[in-house]
N, C-alpha and C. Protein backbone atom coordinates (compact mmCIF):
# COMPACT_ATOMS: atom_id res chain seq x y z
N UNK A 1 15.07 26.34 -6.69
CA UNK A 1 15.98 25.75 -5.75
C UNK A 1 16.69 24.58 -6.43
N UNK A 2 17.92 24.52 -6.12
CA UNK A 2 18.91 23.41 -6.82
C UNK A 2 18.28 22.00 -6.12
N UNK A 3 18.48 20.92 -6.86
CA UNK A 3 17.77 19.50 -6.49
C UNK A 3 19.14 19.31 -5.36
N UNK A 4 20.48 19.41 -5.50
CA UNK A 4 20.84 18.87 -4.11
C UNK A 4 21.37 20.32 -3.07
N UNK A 5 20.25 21.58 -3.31
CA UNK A 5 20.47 22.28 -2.08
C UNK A 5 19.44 21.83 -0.77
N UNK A 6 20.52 21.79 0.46
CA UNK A 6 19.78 21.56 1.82
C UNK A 6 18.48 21.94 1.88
N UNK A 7 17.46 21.44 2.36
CA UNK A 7 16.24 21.49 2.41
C UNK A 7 16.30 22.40 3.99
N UNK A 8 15.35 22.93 4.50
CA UNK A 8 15.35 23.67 6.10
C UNK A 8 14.68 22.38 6.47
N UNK A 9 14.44 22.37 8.39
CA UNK A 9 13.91 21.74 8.75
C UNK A 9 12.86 21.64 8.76
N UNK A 10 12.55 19.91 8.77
CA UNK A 10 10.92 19.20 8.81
C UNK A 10 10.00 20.31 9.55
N UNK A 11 9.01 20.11 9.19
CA UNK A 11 8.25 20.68 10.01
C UNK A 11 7.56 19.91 11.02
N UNK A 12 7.31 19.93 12.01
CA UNK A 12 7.00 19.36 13.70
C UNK A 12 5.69 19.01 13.01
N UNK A 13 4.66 18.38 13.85
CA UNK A 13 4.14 17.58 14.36
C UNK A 13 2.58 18.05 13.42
N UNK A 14 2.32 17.26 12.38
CA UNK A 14 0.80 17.86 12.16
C UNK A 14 -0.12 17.63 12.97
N UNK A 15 -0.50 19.34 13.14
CA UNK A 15 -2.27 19.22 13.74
C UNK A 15 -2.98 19.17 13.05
N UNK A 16 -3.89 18.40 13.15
CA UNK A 16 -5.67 18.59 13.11
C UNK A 16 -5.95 20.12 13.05
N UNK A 17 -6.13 20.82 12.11
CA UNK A 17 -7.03 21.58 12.82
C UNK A 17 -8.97 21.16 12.99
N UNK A 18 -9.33 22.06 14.00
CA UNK A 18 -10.73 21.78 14.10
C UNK A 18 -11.35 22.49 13.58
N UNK A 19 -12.76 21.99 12.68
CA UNK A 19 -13.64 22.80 11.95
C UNK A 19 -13.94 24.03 12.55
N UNK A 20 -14.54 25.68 12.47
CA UNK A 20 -15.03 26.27 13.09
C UNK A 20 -16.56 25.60 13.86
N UNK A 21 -15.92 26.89 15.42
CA UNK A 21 -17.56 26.53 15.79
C UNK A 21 -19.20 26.13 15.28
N UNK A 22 -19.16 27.22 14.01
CA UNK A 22 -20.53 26.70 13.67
C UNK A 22 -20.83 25.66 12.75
N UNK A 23 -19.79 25.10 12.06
CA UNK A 23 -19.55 24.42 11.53
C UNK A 23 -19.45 22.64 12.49
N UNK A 24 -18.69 22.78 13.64
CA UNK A 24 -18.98 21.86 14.53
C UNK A 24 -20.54 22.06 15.18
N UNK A 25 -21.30 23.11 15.65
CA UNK A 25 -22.44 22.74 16.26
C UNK A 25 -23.27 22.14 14.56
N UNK A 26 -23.14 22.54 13.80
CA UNK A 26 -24.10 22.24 12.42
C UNK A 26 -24.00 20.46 12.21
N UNK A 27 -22.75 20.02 12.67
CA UNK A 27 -22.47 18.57 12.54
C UNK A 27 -23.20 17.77 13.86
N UNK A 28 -23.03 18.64 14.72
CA UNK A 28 -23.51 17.99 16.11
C UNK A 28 -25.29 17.96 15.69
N UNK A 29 -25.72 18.62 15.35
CA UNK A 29 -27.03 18.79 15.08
C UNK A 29 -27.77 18.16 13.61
N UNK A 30 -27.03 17.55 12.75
CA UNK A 30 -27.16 16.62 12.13
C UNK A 30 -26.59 15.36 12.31
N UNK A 31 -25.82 15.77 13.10
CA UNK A 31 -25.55 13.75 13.93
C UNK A 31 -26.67 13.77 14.90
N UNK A 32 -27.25 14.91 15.61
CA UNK A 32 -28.22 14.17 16.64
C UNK A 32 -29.87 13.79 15.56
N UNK A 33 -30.24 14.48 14.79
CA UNK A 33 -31.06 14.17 14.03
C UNK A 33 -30.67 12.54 13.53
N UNK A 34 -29.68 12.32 13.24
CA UNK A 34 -29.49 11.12 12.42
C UNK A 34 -29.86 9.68 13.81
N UNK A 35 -29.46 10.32 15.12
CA UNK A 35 -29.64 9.67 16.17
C UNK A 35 -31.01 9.22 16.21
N UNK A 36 -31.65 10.32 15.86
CA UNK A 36 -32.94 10.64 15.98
C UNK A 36 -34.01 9.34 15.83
N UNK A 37 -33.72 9.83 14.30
CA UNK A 37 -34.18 9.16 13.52
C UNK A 37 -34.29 7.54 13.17
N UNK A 38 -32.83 7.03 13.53
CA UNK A 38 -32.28 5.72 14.36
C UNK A 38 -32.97 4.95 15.16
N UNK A 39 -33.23 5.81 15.60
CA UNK A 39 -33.87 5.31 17.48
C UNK A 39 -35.59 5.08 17.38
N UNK A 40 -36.24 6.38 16.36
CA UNK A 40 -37.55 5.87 16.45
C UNK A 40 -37.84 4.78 15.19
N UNK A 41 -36.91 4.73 14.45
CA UNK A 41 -37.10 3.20 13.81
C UNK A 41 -36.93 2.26 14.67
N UNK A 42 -35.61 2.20 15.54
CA UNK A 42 -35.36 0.77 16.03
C UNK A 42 -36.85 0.79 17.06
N UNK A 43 -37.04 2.08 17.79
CA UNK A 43 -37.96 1.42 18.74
C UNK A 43 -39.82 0.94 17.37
N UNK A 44 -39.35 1.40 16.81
CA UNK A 44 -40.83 0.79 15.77
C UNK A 44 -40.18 -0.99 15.21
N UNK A 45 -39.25 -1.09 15.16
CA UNK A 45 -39.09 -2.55 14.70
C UNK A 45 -39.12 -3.16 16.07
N UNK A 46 -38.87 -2.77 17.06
CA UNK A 46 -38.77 -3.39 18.29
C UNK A 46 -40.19 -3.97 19.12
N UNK A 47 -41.14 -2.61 18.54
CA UNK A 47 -42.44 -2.73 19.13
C UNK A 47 -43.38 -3.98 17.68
N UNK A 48 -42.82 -4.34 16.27
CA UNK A 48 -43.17 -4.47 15.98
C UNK A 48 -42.66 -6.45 16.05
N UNK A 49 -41.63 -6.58 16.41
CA UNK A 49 -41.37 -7.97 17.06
C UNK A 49 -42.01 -8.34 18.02
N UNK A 50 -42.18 -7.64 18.75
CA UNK A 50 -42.88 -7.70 19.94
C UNK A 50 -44.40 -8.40 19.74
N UNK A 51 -45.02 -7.37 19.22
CA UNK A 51 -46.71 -7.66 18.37
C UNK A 51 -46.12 -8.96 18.09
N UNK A 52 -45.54 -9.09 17.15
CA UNK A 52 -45.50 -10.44 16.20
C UNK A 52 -45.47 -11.65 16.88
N UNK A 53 -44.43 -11.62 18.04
CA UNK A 53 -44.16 -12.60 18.88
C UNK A 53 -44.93 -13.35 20.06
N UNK A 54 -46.22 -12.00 20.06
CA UNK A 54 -47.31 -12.52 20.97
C UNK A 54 -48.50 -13.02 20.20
N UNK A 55 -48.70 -12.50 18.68
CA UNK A 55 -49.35 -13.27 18.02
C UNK A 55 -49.07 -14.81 17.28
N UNK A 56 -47.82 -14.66 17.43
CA UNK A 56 -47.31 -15.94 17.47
C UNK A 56 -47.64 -17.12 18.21
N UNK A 57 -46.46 -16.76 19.19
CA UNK A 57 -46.96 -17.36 20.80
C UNK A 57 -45.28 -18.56 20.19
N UNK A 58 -46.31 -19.76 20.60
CA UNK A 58 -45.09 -21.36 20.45
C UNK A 58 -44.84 -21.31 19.18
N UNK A 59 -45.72 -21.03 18.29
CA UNK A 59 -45.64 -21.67 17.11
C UNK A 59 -44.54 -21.40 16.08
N UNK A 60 -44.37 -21.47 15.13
CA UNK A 60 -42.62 -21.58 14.10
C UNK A 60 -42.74 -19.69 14.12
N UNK A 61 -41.40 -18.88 14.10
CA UNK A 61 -41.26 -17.69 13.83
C UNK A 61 -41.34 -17.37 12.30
N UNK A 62 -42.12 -16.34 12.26
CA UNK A 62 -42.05 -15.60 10.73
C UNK A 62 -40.77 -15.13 10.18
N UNK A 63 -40.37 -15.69 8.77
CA UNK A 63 -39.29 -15.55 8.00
C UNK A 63 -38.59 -14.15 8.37
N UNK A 64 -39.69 -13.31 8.12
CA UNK A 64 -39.01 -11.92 8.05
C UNK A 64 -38.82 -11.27 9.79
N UNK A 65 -38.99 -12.08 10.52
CA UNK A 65 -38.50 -11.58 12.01
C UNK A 65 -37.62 -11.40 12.38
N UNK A 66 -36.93 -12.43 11.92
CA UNK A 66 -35.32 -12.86 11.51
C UNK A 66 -35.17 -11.58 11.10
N UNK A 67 -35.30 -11.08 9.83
CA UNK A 67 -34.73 -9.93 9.31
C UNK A 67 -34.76 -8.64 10.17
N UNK A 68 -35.60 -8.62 10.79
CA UNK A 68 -36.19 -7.24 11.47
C UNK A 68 -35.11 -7.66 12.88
N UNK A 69 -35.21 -8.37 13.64
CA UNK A 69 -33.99 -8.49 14.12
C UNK A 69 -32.88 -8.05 13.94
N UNK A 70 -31.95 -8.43 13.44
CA UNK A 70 -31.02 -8.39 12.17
C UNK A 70 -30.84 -6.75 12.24
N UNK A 71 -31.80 -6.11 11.47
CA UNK A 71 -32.00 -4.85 11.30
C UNK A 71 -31.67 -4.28 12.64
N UNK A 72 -32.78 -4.38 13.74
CA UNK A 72 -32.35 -3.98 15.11
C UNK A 72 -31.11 -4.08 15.48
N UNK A 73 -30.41 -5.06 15.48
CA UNK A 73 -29.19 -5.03 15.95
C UNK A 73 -28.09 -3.83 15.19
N UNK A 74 -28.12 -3.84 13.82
CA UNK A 74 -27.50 -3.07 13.09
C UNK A 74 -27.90 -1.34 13.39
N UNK A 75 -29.24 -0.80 13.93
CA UNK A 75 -29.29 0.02 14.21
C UNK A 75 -28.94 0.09 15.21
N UNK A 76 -28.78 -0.61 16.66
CA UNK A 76 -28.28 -0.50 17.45
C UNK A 76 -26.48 0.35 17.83
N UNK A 77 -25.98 -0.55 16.80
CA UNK A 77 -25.13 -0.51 16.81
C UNK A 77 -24.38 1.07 16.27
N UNK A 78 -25.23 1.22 14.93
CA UNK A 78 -24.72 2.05 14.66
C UNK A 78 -25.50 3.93 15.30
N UNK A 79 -26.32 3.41 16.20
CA UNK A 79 -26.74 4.37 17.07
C UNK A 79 -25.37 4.57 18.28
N UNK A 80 -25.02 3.50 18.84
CA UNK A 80 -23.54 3.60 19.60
C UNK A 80 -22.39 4.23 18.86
N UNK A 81 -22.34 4.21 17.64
CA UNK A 81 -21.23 4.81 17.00
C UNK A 81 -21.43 5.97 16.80
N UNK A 82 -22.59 6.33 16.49
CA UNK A 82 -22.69 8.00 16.58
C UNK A 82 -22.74 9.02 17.67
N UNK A 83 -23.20 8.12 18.76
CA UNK A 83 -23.11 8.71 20.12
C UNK A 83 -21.60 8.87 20.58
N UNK A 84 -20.68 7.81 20.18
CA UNK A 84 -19.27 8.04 20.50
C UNK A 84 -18.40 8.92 19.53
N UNK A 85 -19.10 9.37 18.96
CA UNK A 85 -18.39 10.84 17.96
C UNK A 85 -18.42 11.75 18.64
């Protein structure tokens, strides 16, 4: 084709296409595993602040509680992001 022959028209609007079906349930089913998996950590760091905080009681919090916190929140979060996929 010559560099200044007319080009045809643009082409409209790109779609997305969507993965095939099994290909979408295979993702759905390794995002819910990943959920999974998420959730019984956070609830094990959750149960494990917990312990800590009653063996505690008043007294100064352990360095690494802070962290495990921290952690919780971040799984939290990114447990909400996978649920909104």
């Amino acid at each position: 084709m010559a560099p200044d022959a007319p080009m045809g028209p643009l082409p409209g609007p790109i779609r997305m296409q969507r993965p095939p079906r099994a290909q979408r349930n295979a993702l759905n089913v390794d995002r819910q595993k990943k959920i999974v998996t998420d959730t019984e950590r956070l609830l094990a760091l959750a149960l494990d602040v917990k312990a800590t905080l009653r063996t505690v009681g008043e007294g100064p919090m352990p360095s690494d509680l802070t962290k495990k916190v921290e952690e919780i929140e971040k799984l939290a979060h990114a447990i909400r992001q996978k649920e909104a996929e």
